[in-house]
Protein backbone atom coordinates (compact mmCIF):
# COMPACT_ATOMS: atom_id res chain seq x y z
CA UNK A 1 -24.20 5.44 6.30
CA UNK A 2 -27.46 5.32 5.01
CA UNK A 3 -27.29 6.45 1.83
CA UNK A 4 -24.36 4.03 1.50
CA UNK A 5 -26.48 0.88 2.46
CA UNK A 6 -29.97 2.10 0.93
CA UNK A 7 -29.46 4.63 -1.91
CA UNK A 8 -30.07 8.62 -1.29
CA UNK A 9 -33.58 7.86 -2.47
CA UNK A 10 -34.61 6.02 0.44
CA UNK A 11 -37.38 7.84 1.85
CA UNK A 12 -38.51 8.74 -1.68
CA UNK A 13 -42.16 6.78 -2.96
CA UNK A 14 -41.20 3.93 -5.17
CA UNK A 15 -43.32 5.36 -7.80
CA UNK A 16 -41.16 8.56 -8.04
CA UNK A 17 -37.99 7.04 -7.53
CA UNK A 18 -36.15 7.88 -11.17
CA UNK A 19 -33.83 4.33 -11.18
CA UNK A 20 -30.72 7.00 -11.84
CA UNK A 21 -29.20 7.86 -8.68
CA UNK A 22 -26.04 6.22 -9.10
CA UNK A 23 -25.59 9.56 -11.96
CA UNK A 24 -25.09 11.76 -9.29
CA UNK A 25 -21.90 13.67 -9.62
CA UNK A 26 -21.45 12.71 -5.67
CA UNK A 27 -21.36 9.07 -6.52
CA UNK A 28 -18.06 6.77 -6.66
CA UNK A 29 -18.47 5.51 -10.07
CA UNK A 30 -15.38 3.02 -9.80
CA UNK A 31 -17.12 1.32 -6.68
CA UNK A 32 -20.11 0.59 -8.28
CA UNK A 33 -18.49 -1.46 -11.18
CA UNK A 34 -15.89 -3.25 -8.82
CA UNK A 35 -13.75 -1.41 -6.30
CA UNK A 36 -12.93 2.15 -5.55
CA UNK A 37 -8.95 1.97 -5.63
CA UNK A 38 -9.01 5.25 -2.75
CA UNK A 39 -10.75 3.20 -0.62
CA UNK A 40 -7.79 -0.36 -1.13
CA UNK A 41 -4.92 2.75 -0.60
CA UNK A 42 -6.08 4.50 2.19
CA UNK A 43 -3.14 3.81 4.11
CA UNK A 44 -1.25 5.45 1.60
CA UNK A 45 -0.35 8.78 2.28
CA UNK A 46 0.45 9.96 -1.56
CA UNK A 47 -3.06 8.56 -2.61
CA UNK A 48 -5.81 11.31 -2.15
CA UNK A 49 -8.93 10.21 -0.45
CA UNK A 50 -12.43 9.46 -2.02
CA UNK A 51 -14.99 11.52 -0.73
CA UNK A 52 -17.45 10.18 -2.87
CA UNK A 53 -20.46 7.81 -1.97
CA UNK A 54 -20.08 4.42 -1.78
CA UNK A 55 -23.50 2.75 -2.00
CA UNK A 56 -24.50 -0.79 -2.45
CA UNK A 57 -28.27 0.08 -3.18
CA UNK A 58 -26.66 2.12 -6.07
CA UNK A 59 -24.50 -0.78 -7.57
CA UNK A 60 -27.86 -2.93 -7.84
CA UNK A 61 -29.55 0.09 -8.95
CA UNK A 62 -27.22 0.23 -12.24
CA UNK A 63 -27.58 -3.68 -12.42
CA UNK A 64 -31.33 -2.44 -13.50
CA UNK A 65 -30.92 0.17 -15.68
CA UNK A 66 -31.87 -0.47 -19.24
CA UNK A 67 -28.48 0.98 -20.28
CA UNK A 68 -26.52 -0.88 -17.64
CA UNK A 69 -24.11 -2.25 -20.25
CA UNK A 70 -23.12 1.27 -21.66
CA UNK A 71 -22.58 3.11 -18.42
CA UNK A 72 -20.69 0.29 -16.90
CA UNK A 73 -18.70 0.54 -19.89
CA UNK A 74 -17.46 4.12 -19.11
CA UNK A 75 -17.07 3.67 -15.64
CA UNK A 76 -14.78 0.05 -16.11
CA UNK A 77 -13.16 2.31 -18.69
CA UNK A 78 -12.39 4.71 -15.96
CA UNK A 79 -11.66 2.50 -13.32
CA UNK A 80 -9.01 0.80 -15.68
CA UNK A 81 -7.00 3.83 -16.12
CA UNK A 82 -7.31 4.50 -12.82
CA UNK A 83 -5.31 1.59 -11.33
CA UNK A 84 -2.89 1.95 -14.40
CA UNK A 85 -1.83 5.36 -13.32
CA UNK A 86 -2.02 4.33 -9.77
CA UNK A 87 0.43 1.06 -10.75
CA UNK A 88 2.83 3.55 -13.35
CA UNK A 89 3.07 5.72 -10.36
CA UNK A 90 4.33 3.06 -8.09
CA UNK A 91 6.92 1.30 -11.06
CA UNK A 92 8.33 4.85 -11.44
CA UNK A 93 8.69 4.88 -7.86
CA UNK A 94 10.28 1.67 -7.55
CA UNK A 95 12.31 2.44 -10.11
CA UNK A 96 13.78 5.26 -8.38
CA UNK A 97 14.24 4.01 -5.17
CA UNK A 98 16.03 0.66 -6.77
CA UNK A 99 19.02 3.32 -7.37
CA UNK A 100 18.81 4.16 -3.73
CA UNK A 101 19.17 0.98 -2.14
CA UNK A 102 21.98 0.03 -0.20
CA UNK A 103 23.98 -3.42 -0.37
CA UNK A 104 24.63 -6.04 1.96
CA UNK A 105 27.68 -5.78 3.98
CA UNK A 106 29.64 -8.41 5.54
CA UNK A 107 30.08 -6.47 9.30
CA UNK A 108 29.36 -3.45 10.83
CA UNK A 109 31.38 -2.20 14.12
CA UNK A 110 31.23 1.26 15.03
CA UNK A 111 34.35 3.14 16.19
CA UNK A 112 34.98 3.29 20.45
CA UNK A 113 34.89 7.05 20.70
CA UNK A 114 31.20 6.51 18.90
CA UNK A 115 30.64 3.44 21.22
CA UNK A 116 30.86 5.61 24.35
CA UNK A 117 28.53 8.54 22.99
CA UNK A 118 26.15 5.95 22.24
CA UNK A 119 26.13 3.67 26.12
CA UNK A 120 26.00 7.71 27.50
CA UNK A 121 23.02 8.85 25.34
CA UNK A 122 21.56 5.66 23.79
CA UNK A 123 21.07 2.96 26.61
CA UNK A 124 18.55 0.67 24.46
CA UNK A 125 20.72 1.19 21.21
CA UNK A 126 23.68 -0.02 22.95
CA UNK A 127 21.86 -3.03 23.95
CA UNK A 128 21.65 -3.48 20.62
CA UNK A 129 24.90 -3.23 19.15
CA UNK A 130 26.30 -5.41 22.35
CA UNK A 131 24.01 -8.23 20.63
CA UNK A 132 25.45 -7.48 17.23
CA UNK A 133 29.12 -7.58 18.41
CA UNK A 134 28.81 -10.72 20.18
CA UNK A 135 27.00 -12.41 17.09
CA UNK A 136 30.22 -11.33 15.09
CA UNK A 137 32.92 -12.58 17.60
CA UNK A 138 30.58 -15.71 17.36
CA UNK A 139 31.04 -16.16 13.83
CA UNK A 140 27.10 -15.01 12.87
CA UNK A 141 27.89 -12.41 10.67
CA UNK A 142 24.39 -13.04 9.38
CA UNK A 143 23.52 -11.52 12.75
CA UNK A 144 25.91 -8.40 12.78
CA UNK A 145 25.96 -7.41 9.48
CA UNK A 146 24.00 -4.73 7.70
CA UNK A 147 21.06 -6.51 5.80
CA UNK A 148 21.03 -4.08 2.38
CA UNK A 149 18.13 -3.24 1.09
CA UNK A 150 15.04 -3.97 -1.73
CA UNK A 151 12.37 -2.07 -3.15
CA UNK A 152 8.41 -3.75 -3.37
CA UNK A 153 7.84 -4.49 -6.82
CA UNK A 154 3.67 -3.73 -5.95
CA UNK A 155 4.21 -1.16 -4.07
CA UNK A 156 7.72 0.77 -5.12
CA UNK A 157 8.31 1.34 -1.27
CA UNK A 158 12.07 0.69 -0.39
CA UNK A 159 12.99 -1.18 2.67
CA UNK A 160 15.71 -3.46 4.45
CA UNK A 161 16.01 -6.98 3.74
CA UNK A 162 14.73 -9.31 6.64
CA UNK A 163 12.72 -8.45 9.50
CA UNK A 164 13.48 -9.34 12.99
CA UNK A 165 16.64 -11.82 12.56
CA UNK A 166 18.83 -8.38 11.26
CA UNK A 167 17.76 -5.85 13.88
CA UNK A 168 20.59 -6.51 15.81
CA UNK A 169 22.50 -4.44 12.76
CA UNK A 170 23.89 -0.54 14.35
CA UNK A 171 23.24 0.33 10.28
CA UNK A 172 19.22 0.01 10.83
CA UNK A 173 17.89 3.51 12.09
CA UNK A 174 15.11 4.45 13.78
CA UNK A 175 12.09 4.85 11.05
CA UNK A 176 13.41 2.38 8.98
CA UNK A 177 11.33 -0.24 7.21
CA UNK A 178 11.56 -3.74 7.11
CA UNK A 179 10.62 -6.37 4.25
CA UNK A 180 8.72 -8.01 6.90
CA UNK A 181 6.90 -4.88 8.04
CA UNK A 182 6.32 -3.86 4.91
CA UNK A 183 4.61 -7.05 3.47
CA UNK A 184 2.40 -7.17 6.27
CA UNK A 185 1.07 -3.96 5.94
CA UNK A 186 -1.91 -2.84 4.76
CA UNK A 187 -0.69 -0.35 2.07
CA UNK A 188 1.43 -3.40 0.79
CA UNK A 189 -1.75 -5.41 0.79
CA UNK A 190 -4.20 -2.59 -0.89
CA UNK A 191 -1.42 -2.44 -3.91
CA UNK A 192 -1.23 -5.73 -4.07
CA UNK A 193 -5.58 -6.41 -4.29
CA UNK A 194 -5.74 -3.58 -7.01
CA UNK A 195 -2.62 -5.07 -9.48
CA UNK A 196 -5.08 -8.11 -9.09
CA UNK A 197 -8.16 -6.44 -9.56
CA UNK A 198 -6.30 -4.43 -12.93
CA UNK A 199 -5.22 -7.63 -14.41
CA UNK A 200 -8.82 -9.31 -13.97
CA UNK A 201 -10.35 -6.33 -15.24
CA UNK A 202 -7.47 -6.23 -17.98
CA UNK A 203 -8.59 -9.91 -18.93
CA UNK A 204 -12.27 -9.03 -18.83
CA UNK A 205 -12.01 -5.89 -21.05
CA UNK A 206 -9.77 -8.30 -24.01
């Protein structure tokens, strides 16, 4: 925590301090010229970790350098491709799970024999499908049908349409995610922040 707030020089004389810490092979490079993209995912699972440091002292330490301008060069460079193979990653994702996604349908009503194996083994799910079936004999199909599905165009993370309005559907299973879920989480959020952070950098680079 230290070394993150004061440099790994700290308790070093200020005469023999060298100004070049932030070259160590143990420092996060990206985080020192804007953000460490690790560090906005890491509440993705498929996104590896940063074990790097992340030091503040460091970032004003480069500010100082005489060749500030070059090595912030490299390290934007780096940083830049990066969060594009970070963001191709996720478009090939999304691209794959757009063929998986499931349509909308108009009502869902599960056969008796089905019915009874769930009230004997599936109190709460029952519950559940009681709701949907009187919502459909009440004319709100919107409430009984199966929602379909979407993929996040930030994110490439497939989920079902809606939020709490459709989980009276029988179609939405346990461990599925919703839109609503989804956009409020904080992997949604992270991919979102660094497609922001790519474009300004994009713009800045030009």
């Amino acid at each position: 925590l230290l070394d993150s707030l004061m440099g790994p020089s700290r308790n070093v004389s200020a005469n023999l301090r060298t100004g070049e810490d932030f070259l160590g092979e143990n420092v996060c490079k990206h985080f020192l010229v804007g953000c460490c993209p690790a560090s906005l995912l890491k509440k993705v699972e498929h996104v590896a970790p940063c074990r790097l440091l992340h030091s503040v002292a460091l970032k004003e330490e480069l500010d100082k350098h005489p060749q500030a301008d070059k090595y912030r060069g490299e390290y934007e460079l780096s940083l830049l491709r990066r969060m594009e193979e970070i963001c191709a990653e996720a478009d090939a994702r999304a691209s794959r799970e757009k063929r998986k996604c499931r349509p909308a349908e108009t009502l869902v009503k599960l056969p008796e024999h089905l019915k009874i194996k769930v009230q004997a083994y599936e109190e709460a799910r029952k519950e559940r499908l009681a709701e949907a079936d009187a919502k459909g004999r009440a004319g709100d199909v919107e409430g009984s049908r199966f929602p379909g599905e979407s993929v996040c165009e930030a994110c490439g993370v497939r989920y079902l349409i809606g939020g709490a309005p459709a989980r009276g559907s029988e179609r939405a299973k346990e461990g599925e995610l919703w839109e609503e879920d989804h956009v409020a989480s904080k992997a949604h959020e992270g991919y979102m922040q660094l497609r922001e952070r790519l474009a300004e950098l994009r713009k800045a680079r030009r």
